[in-house]
Protein backbone atom coordinates (compact mmCIF):
# COMPACT_ATOMS: atom_id res chain seq x y z
CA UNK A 1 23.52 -9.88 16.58
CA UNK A 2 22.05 -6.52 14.77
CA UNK A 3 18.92 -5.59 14.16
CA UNK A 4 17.83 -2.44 11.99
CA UNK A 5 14.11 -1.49 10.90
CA UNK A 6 13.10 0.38 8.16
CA UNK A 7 9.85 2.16 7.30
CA UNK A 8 8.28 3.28 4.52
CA UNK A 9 5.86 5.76 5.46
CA UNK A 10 4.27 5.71 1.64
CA UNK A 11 3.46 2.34 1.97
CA UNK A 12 3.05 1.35 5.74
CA UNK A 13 6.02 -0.97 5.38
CA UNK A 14 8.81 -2.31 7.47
CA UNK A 15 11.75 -4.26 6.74
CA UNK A 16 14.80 -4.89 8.37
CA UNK A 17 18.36 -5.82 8.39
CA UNK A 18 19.79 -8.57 10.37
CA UNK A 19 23.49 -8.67 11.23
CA UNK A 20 26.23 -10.84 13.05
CA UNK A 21 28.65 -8.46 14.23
CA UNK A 22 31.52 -11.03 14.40
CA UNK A 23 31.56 -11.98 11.25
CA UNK A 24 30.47 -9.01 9.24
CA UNK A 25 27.26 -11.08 7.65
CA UNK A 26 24.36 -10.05 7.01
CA UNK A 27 20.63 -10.42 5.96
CA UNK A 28 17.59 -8.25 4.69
CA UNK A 29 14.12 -9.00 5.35
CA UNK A 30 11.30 -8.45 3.36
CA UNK A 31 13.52 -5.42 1.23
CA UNK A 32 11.38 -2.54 -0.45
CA UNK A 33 12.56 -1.90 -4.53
CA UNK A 34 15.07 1.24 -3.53
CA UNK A 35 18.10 -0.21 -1.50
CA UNK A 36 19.75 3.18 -0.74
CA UNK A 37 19.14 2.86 2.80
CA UNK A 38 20.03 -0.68 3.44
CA UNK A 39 23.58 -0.40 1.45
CA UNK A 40 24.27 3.03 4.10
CA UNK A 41 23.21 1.11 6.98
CA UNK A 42 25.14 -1.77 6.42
CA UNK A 43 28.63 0.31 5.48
CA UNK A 44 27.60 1.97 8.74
CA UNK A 45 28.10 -1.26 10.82
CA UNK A 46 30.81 -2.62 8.95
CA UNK A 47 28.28 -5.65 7.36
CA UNK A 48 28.21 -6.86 4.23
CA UNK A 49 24.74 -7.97 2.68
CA UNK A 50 25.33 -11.52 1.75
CA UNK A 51 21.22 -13.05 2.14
CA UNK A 52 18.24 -11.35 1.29
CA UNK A 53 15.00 -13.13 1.83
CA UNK A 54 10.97 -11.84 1.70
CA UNK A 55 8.15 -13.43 3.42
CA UNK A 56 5.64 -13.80 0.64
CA UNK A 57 4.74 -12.52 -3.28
CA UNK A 58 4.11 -9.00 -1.88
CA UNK A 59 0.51 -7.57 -3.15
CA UNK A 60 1.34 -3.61 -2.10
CA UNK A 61 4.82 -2.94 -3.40
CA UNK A 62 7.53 -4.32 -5.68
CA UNK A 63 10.10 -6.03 -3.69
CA UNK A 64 13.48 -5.37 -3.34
CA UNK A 65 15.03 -8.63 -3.45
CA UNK A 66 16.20 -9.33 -7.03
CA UNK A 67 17.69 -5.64 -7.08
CA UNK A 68 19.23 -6.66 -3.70
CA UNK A 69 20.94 -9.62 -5.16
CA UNK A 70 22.51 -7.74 -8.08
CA UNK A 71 24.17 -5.00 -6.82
CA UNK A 72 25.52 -7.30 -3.75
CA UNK A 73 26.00 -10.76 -5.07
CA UNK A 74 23.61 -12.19 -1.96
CA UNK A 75 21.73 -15.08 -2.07
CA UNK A 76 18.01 -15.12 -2.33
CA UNK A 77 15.77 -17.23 -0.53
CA UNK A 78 11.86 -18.02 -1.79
CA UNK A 79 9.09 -19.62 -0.53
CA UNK A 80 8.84 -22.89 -1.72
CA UNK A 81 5.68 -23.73 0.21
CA UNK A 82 2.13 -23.74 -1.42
CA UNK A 83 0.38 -24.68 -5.00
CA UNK A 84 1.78 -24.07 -7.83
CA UNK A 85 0.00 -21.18 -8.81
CA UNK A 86 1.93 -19.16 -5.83
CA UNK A 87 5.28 -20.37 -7.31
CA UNK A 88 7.75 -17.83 -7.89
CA UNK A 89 9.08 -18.07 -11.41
CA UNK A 90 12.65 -16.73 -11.39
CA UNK A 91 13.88 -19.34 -8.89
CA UNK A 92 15.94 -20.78 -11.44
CA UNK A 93 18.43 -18.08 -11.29
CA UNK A 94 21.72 -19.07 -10.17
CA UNK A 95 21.58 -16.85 -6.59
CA UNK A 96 18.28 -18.15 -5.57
CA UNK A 97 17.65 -20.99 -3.00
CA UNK A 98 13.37 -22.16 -2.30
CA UNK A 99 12.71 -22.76 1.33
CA UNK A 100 10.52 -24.99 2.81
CA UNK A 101 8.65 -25.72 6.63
CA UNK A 102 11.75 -26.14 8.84
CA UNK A 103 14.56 -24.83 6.73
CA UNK A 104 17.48 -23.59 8.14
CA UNK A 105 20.29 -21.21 7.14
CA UNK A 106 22.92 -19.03 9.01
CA UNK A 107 24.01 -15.85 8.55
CA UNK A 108 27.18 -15.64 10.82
CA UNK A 109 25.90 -16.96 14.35
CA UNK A 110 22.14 -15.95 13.63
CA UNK A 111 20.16 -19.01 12.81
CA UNK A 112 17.22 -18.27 10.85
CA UNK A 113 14.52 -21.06 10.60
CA UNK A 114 11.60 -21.19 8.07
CA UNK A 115 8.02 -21.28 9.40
CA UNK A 116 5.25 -22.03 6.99
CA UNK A 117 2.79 -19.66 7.84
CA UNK A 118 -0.34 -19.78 5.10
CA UNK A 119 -3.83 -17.47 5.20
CA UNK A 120 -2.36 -14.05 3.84
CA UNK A 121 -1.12 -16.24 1.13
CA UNK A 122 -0.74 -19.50 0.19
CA UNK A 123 2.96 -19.64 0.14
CA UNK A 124 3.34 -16.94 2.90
CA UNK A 125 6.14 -17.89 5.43
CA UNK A 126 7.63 -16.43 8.63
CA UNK A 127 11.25 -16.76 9.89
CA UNK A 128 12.44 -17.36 13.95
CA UNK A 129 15.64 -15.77 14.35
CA UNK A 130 17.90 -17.30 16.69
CA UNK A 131 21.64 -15.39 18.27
CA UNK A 132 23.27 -18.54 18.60
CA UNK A 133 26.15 -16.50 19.88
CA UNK A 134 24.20 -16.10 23.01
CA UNK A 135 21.36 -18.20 22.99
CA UNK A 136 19.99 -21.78 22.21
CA UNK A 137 16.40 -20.63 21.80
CA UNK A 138 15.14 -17.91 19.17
CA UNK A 139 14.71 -14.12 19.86
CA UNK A 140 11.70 -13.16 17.76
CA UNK A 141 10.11 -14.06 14.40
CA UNK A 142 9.76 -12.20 11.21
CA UNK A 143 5.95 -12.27 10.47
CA UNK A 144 5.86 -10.40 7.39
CA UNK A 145 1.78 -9.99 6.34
CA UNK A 146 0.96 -12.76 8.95
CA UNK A 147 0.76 -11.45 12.29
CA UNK A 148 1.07 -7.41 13.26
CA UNK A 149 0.41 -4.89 16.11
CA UNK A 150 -3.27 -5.89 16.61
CA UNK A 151 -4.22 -7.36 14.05
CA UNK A 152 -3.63 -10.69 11.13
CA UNK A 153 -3.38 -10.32 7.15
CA UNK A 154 -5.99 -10.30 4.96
CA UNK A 155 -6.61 -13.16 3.41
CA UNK A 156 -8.86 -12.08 0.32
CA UNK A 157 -6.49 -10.18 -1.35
CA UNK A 158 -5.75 -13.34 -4.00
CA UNK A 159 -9.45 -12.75 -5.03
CA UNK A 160 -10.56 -9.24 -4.57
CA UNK A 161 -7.17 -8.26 -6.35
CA UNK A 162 -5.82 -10.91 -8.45
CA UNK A 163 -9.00 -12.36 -9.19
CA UNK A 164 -8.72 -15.97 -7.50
CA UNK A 165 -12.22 -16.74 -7.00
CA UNK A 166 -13.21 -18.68 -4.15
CA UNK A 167 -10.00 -18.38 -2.17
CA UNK A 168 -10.87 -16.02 0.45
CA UNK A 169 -12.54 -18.26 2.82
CA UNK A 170 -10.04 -21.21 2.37
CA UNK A 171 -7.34 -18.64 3.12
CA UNK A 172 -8.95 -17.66 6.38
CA UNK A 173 -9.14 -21.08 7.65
CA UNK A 174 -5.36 -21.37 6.73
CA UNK A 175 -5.11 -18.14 8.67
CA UNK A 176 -6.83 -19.85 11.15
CA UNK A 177 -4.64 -22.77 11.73
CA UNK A 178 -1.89 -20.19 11.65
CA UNK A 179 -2.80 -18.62 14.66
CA UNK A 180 -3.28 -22.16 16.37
CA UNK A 181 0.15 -22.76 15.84
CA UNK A 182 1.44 -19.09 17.07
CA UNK A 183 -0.98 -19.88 20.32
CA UNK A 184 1.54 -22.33 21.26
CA UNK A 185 4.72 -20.55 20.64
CA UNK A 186 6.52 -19.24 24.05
CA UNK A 187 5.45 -15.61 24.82
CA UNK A 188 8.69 -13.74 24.97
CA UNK A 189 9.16 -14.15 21.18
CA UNK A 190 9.31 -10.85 19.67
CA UNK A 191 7.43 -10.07 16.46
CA UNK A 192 8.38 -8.60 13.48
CA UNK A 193 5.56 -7.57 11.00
CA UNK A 194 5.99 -6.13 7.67
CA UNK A 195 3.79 -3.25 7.69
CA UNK A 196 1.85 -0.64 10.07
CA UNK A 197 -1.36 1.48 10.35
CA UNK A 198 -2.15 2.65 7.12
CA UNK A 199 -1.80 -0.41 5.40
CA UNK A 200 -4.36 -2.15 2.95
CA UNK A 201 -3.12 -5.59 4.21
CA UNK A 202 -5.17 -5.82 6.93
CA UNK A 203 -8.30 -3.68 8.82
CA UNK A 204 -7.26 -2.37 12.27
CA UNK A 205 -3.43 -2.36 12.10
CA UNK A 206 -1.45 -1.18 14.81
CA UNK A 207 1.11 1.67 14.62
CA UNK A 208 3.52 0.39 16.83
CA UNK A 209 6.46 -0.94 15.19
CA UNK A 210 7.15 -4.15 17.14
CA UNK A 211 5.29 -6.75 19.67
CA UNK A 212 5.60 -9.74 21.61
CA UNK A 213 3.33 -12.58 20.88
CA UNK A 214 2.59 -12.78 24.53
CA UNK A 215 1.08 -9.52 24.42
CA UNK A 216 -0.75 -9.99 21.24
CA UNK A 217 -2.55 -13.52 22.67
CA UNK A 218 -3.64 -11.08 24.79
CA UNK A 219 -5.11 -8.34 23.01
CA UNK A 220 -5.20 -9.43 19.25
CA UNK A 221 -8.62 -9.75 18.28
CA UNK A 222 -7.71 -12.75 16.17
CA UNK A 223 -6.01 -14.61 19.32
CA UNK A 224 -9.43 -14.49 20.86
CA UNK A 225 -11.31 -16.89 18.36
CA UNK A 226 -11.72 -20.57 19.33
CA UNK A 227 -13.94 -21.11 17.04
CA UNK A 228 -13.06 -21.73 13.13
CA UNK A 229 -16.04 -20.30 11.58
CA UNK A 230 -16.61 -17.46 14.20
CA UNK A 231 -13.34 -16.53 13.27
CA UNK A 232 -13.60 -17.35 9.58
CA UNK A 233 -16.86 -14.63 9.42
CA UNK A 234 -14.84 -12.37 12.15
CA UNK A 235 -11.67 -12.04 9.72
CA UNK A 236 -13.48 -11.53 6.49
CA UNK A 237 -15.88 -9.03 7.52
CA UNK A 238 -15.36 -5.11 7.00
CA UNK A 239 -11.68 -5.65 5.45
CA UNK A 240 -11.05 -2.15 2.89
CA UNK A 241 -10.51 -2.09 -0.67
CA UNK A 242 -8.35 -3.21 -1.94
CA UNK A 243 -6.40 -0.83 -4.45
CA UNK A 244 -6.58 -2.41 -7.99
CA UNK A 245 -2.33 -2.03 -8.47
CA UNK A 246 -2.04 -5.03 -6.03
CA UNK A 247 -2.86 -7.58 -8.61
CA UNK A 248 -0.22 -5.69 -10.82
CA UNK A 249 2.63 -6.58 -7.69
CA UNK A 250 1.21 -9.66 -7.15
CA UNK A 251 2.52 -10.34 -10.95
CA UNK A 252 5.71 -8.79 -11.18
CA UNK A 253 7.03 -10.32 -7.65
CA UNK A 254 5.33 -13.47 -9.02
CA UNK A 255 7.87 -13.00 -12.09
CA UNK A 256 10.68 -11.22 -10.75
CA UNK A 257 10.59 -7.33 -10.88
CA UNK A 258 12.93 -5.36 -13.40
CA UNK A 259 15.97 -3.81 -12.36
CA UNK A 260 15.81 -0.02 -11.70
CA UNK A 261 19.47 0.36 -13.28
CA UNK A 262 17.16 -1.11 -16.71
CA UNK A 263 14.46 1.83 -16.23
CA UNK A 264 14.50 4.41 -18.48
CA UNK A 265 14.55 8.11 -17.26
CA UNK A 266 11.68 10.03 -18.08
CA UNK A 267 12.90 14.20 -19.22
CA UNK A 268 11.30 16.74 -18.92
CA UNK A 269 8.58 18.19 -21.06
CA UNK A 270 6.82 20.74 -22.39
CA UNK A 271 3.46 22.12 -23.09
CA UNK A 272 2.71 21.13 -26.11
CA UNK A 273 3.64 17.11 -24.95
CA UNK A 274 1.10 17.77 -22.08
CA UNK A 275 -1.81 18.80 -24.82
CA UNK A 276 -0.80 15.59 -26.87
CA UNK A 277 -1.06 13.34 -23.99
CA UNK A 278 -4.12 14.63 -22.58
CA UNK A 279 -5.78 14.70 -26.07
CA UNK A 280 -4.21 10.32 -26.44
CA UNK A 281 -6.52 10.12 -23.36
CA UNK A 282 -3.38 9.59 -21.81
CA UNK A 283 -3.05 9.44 -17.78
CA UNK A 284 -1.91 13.00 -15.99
CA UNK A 285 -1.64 13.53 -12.41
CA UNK A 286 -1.07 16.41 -10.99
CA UNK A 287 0.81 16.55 -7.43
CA UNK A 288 0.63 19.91 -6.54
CA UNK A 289 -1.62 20.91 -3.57
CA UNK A 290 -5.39 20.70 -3.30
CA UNK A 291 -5.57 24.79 -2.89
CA UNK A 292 -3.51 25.37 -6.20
CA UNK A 293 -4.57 22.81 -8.34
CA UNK A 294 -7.95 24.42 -7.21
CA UNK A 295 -7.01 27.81 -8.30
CA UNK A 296 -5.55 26.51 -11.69
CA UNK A 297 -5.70 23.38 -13.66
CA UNK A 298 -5.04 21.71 -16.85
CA UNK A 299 -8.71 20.43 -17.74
CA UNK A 300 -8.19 16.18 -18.27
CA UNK A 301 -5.67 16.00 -15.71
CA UNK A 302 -6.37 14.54 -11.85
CA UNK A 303 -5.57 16.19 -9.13
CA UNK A 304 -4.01 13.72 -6.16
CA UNK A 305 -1.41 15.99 -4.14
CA UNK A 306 1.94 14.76 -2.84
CA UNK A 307 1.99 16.53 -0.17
CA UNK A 308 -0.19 13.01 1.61
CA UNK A 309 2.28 10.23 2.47
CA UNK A 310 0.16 7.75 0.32
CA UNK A 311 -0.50 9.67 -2.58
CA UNK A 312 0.94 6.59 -4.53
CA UNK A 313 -1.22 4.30 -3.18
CA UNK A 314 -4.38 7.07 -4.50
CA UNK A 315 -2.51 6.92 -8.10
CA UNK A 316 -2.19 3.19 -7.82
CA UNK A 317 -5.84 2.90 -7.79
CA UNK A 318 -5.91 4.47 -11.15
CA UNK A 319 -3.11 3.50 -13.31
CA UNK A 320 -2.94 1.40 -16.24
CA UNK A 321 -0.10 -0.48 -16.11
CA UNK A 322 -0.08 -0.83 -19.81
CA UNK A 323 -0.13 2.50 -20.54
CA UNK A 324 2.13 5.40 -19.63
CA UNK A 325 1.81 7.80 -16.85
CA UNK A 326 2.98 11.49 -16.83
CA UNK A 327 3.14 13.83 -13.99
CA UNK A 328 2.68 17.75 -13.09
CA UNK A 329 5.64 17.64 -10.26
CA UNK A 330 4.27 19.47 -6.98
CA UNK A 331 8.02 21.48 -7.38
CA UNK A 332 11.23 21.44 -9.26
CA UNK A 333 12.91 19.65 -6.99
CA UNK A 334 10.27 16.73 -5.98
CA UNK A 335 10.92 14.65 -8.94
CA UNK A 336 13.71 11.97 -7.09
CA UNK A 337 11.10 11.39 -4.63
CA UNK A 338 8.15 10.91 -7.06
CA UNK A 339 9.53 8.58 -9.31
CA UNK A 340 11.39 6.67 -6.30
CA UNK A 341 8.00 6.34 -5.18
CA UNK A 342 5.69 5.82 -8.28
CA UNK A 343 8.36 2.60 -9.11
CA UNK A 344 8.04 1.27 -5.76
CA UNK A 345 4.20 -0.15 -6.91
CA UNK A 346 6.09 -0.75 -10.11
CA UNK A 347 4.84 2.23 -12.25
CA UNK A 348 7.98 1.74 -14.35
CA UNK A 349 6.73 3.56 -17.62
CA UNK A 350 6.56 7.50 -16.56
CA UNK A 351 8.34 8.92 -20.44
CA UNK A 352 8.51 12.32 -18.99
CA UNK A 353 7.41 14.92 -16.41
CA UNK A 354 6.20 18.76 -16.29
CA UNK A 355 7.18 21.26 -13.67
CA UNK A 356 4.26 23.16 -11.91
CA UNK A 357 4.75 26.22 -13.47
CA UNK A 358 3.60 24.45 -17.07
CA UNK A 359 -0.25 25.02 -15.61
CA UNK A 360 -0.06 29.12 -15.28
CA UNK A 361 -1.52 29.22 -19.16
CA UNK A 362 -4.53 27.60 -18.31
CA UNK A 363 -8.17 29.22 -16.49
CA UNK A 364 -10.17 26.44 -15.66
CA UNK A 365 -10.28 26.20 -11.35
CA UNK A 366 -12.00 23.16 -9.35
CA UNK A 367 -15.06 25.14 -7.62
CA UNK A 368 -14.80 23.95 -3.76
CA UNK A 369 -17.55 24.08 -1.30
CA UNK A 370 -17.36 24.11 2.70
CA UNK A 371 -19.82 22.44 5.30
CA UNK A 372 -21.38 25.55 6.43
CA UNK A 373 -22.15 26.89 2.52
CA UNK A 374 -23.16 23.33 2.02
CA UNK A 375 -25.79 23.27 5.10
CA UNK A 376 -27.00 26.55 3.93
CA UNK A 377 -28.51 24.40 0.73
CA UNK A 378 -30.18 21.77 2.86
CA UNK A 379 -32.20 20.00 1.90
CA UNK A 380 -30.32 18.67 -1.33
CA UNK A 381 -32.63 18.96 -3.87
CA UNK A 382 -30.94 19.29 -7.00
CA UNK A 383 -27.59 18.25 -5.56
CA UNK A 384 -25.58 14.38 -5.45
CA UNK A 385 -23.39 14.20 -2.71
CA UNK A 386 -20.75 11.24 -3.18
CA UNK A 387 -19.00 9.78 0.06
CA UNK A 388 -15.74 8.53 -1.64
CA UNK A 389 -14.48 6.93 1.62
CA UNK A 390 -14.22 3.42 2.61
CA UNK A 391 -17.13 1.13 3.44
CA UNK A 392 -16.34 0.87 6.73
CA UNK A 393 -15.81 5.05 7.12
CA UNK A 394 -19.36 4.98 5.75
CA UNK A 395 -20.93 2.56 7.35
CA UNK A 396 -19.69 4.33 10.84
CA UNK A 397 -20.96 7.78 10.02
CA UNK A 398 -22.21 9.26 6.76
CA UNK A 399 -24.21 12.37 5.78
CA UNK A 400 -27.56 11.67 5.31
CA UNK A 401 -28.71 11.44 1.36
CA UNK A 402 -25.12 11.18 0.33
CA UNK A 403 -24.43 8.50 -2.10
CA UNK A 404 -21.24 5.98 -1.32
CA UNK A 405 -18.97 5.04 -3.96
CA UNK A 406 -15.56 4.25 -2.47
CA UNK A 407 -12.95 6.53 -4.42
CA UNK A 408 -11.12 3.94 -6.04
CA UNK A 409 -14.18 2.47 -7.78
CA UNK A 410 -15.79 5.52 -8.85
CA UNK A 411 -14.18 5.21 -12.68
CA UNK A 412 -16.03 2.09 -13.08
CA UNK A 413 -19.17 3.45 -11.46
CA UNK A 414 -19.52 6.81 -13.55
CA UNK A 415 -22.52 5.75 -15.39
CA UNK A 416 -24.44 6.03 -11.97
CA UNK A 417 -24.18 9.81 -11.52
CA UNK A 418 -25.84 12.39 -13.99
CA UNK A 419 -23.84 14.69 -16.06
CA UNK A 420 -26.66 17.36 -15.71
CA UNK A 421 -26.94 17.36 -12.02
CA UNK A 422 -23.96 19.14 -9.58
CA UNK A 423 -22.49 16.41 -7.79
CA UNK A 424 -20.82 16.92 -4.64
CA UNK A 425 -17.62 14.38 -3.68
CA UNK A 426 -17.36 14.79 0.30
CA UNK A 427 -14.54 12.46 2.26
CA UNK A 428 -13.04 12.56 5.52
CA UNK A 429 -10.84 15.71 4.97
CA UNK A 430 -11.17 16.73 1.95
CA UNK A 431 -8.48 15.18 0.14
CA UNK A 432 -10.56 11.94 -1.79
CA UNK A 433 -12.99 14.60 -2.66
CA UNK A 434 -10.52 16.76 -4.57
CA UNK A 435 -9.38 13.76 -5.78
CA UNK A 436 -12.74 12.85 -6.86
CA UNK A 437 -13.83 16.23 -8.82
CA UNK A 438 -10.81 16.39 -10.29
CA UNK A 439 -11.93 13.01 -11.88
CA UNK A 440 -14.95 13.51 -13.11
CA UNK A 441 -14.11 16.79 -14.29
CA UNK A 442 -11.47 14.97 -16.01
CA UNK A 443 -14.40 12.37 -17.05
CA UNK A 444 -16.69 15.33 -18.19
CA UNK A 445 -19.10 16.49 -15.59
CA UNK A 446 -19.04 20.29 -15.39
CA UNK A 447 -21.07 20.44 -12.20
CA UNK A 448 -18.99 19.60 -9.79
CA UNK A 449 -17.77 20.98 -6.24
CA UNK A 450 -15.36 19.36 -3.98
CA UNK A 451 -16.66 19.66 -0.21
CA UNK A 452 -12.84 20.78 0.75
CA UNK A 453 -13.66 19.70 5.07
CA UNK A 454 -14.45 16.32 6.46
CA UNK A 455 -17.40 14.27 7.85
CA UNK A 456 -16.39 15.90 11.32
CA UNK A 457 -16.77 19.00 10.63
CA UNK A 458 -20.02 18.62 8.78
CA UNK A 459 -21.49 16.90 11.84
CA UNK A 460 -20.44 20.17 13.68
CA UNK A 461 -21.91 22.43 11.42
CA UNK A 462 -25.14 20.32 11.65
CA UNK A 463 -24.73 20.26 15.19
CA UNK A 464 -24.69 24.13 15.04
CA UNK A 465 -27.15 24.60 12.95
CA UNK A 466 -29.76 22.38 14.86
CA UNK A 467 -29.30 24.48 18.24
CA UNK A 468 -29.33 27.76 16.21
């Protein structure tokens, strides 16, 4: 047996590729949309993909699967297991095969068994891998958003995402149960999660890549509970936002995504498109970095730089799937990587592009403010100062005065800031709060400075300032 792991440091997501040597089979796990790098790895080892499977109707990323399946001929296998709501709807198609609780397949000499494994979602399931080459007892499971490094999915992602009121708290008692089951599972298994730190599927993710369920009944917070509603309250309290795209994936994995051979190409354009979109009300972003966007803009357009591993995931938050997206490209040659990545969450509709150098006709610059020239104006009178971090990043430190409105939620929230007062958007670095100006400059406040250095470094200053 083979095993290969794949990360996608955009996303916080693994997947892998499974492999019997001695017959030249073999199967990917929980694929991401771009298959590049499982078709190389596979030629590499002399495998051919013949089974692709996924643990769940992914909520952060379009899955790979169906584009798997085409360019390879493999089989498919779904989750049969939940209510009919968490059905998948392409499972008529001729390569796909629904799995249910104790399901077997092979791929070569690996024996892969089905584990129904609900409280992420309804139909979520894991899979024990066996080298029956070898062995008469499994090697590890794939746990998908079940169990990672630390930590247990979500399981209120159905309602703060999708909208499926009142299923949070009958998903963490599934989760629950879940983890009774895993409690009696032998030790040695190895686990196999689907994503990593950084990743909206859970709160305190590790950013180790693998486990043993030994040592996570030993240090997994959730492995700790005994009781149901302890853990119930333990599981959904101080979870993050969840980015608005996710109900979008949650659809087209629902559905089946479209094949990227079927996606148009979007050209390149010119200034006068960029005036016509902007004036449609049209969505811009512009990827360059925070200092030149600063120094140079195109008033309308928002600023969220590339140069940050999740910058899709920031975009995601904003998008309207129904409408069409354009992009200022951080340089010529970025645009492979942008698009690979913007279609990953399934922004499929990007018509066309501009190169950075289509800003140098325009003035208008993004004033930006430090801690210590911010101190200097204590106390705020006169000023707003918006903490567009998390609630939990708030609720664990946060500048006195300052007004929290998590980043992602701040187009819905506009009415509660005045147009006639400077506002102030302050994060934990400086890169939400650039992200933030550039919004509501886009939205039409003309008072706005960008506190370019974090909640750290503010303490400091106010550390400084206080012995001075």
């Amino acid at each position: 047996m083979l095993l290969r792991y794949f990360y996608d440091d955009k996303l916080a997501q693994a997947s892998y590729l499974v492999g019997c040597v001695k017959t030249g089979e073999a199967l990917i796990v929980d694929p991401m949309r771009d298959i590049t790098s499982y078709i190389q790895a596979a030629a590499k080892e002399g495998l051919r993909i013949t089974h692709v499977t996924e643990t769940h109707i992914h909520a952060d990323f379009v899955s790979g699967s169906r584009e798997r399946a085409a360019a390879t001929g493999a089989m498919i296998y779904l989750s049969d297991m939940g209510p009919a709501d968490w059905k998948y709807a392409y499972t008529d198609e001729p390569n796909v095969i629904t799995v249910k609780e104790g399901n077997r397949w092979m791929v070569g000499n690996v024996r892969v068994e089905v584990l129904h494994t609900p409280g992420h979602t309804p139909e979520h399931i894991a899979f024990m891998i066996t080298d029956t080459a070898g062995a008469d007892k499994p090697m590890g499971i794939f746990t998908g958003d079940f169990l990672f490094v630390g930590d247990v999915g979500r399981p209120d992602l159905l309602e703060e995402a999708a909208g499926f009121k009142g299923t949070k708290e009958p998903g963490a008692r599934q989760q629950f149960k879940t983890v009774q089951r895993f409690k009696a599972l032998p030790d040695y298994l190895q686990i196999w999660p689907a994503h990593g730190a950084g990743s909206a599927c859970g709160k305190a993710l590790g950013a180790i890549p693998s486990t043993t369920l030994g040592y996570e009944k030993l240090f997994n917070p959730a492995f700790q509970w005994t009781e149901e509603d302890k853990f119930v309250r333990w599981l959904l309290a101080g979870q993050p936002e969840a980015p608005w795209y996710f109900a979008q994936m949650k659809k087209v994995n629902k559905i089946g995504p479209a094949l990227l051979r079927d996606l148009p190409q979007p050209v390149q354009l010119q200034s006068a498109d960029l005036e016509a979109a902007l004036q449609a009300g049209q969505l811009v972003v512009d990827l360059r970095k925070r200092e030149e966007y600063a120094k140079a803009y195109a008033p309308g357009t928002i600023n969220i730089p590339a140069n940050n591993n999740l910058f899709s995931t920031f975009i995601g938050w904003f998008v309207d799937y129904t409408q069409p997206l354009y992009v200022v490209l951080p340089t010529n040659e970025a645009l492979d990587e942008v698009i690979k990545a913007l279609q990953a969450i399934g922004i499929d509709n990007i018509p066309g592009y501009f190169t950075p150098e289509i800003v140098h006709q325009y003035t208008a610059t993004l004033p930006v403010i430090t801690a210590q020239e911010l101190a200097a104006r204590l106390p705020l009178n006169g000023l707003t100062v918006v903490d567009v971090r998390g609630l939990g990043e708030y609720t664990d430190k946060h500048m006195v005065g300052a007004r929290h409105i998590p980043l992602g939620y701040l187009p819905q929230r506009l009415n509660e800031l005045s147009k006639d007062k400077t506002v102030v958007t302050q994060c934990a670095t400086g890169y939400r709060s650039q992200i933030a100006a550039s919004l509501l400059r886009a939205h039409g406040f003309k008072h706005v400075l960008s506190l370019n250095e974090g909640i750290d470094t503010w303490s400091r200053v106010l550390a400084t300032e206080a012995k001075a």
